[in-house]
Protein backbone atom coordinates (compact mmCIF):
# COMPACT_ATOMS: atom_id res chain seq x y z
CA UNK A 1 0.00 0.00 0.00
CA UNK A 2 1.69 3.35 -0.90
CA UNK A 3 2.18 6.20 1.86
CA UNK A 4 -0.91 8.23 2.22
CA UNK A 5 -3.51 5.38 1.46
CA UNK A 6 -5.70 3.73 3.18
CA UNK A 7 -9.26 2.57 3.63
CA UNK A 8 -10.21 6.97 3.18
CA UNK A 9 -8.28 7.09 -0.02
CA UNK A 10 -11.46 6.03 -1.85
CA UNK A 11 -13.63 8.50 0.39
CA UNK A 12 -15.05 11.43 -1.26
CA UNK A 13 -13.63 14.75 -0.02
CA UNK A 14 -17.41 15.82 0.97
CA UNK A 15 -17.59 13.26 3.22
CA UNK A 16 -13.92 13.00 5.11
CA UNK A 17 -13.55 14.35 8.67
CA UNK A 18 -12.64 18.11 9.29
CA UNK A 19 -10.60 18.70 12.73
CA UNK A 20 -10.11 21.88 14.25
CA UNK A 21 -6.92 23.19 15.78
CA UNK A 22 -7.91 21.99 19.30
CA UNK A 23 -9.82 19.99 21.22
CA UNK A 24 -10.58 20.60 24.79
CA UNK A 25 -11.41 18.56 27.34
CA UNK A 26 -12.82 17.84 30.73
CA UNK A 27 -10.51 16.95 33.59
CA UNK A 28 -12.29 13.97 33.68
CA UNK A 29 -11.87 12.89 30.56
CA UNK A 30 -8.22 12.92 30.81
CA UNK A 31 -7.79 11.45 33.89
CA UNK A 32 -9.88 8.67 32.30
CA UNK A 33 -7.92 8.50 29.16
CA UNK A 34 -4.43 8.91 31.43
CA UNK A 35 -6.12 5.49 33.24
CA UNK A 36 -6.37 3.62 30.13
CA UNK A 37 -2.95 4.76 28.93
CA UNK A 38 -1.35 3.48 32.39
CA UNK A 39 -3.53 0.20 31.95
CA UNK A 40 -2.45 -0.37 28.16
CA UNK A 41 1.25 0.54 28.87
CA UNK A 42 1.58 -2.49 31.78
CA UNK A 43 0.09 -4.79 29.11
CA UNK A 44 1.69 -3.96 26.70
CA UNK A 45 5.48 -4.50 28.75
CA UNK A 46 4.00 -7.74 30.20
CA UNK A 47 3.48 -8.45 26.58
CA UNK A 48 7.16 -7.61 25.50
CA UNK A 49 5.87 -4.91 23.59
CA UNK A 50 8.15 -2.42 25.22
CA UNK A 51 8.71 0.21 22.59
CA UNK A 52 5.05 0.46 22.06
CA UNK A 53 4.46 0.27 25.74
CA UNK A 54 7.13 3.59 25.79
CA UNK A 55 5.07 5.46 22.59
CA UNK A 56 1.90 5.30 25.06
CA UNK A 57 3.99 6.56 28.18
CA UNK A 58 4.74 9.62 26.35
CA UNK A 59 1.34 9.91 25.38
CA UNK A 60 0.64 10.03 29.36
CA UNK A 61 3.16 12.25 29.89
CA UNK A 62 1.95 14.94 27.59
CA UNK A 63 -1.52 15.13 28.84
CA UNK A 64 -0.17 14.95 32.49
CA UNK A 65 1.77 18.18 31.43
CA UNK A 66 -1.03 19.78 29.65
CA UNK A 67 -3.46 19.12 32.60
CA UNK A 68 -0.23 20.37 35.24
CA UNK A 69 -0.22 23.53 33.01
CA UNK A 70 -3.76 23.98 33.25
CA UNK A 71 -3.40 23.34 36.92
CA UNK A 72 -0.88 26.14 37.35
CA UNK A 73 -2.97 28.76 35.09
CA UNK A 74 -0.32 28.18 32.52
CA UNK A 75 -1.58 28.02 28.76
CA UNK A 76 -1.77 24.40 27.93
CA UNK A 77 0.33 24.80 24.48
């Protein structure tokens, strides 16, 4: 499959998702999406998978330093 293709390559423009520049949200939603990161990332080194275990550990990290900044009335970006 070349770079750039995938099961959207046949979707009409009209149809394919628009994202803004942001996306906000709740405390709560990051705390639970920081609880299924720490979840994944154990399974994934009790799997072996370490490198992908370390991909979702920085994933953690960032929102943990987004919702810090937050925390300290720092601008999250």
């Amino acid at each position: 499959m070349s770079p750039g293709a995938g099961p959207w390559a046949a979707t009409p423009r009209a149809t394919r998702a628009r994202f803004t520049s942001s996306v906000h949200l709740t405390k709560r939603e990051v705390f639970t999406a920081c609880q299924a990161l720490a979840d994944a990332d154990r399974v994934l080194v009790r799997s072996g998978l370490v490198e992908e275990a370390h991909a979702l550990g920085d994933l953690f990290e960032l929102f943990e330093e987004r919702l810090s900044a937050v925390e300290l009335g720092r601008p999250p970006c």
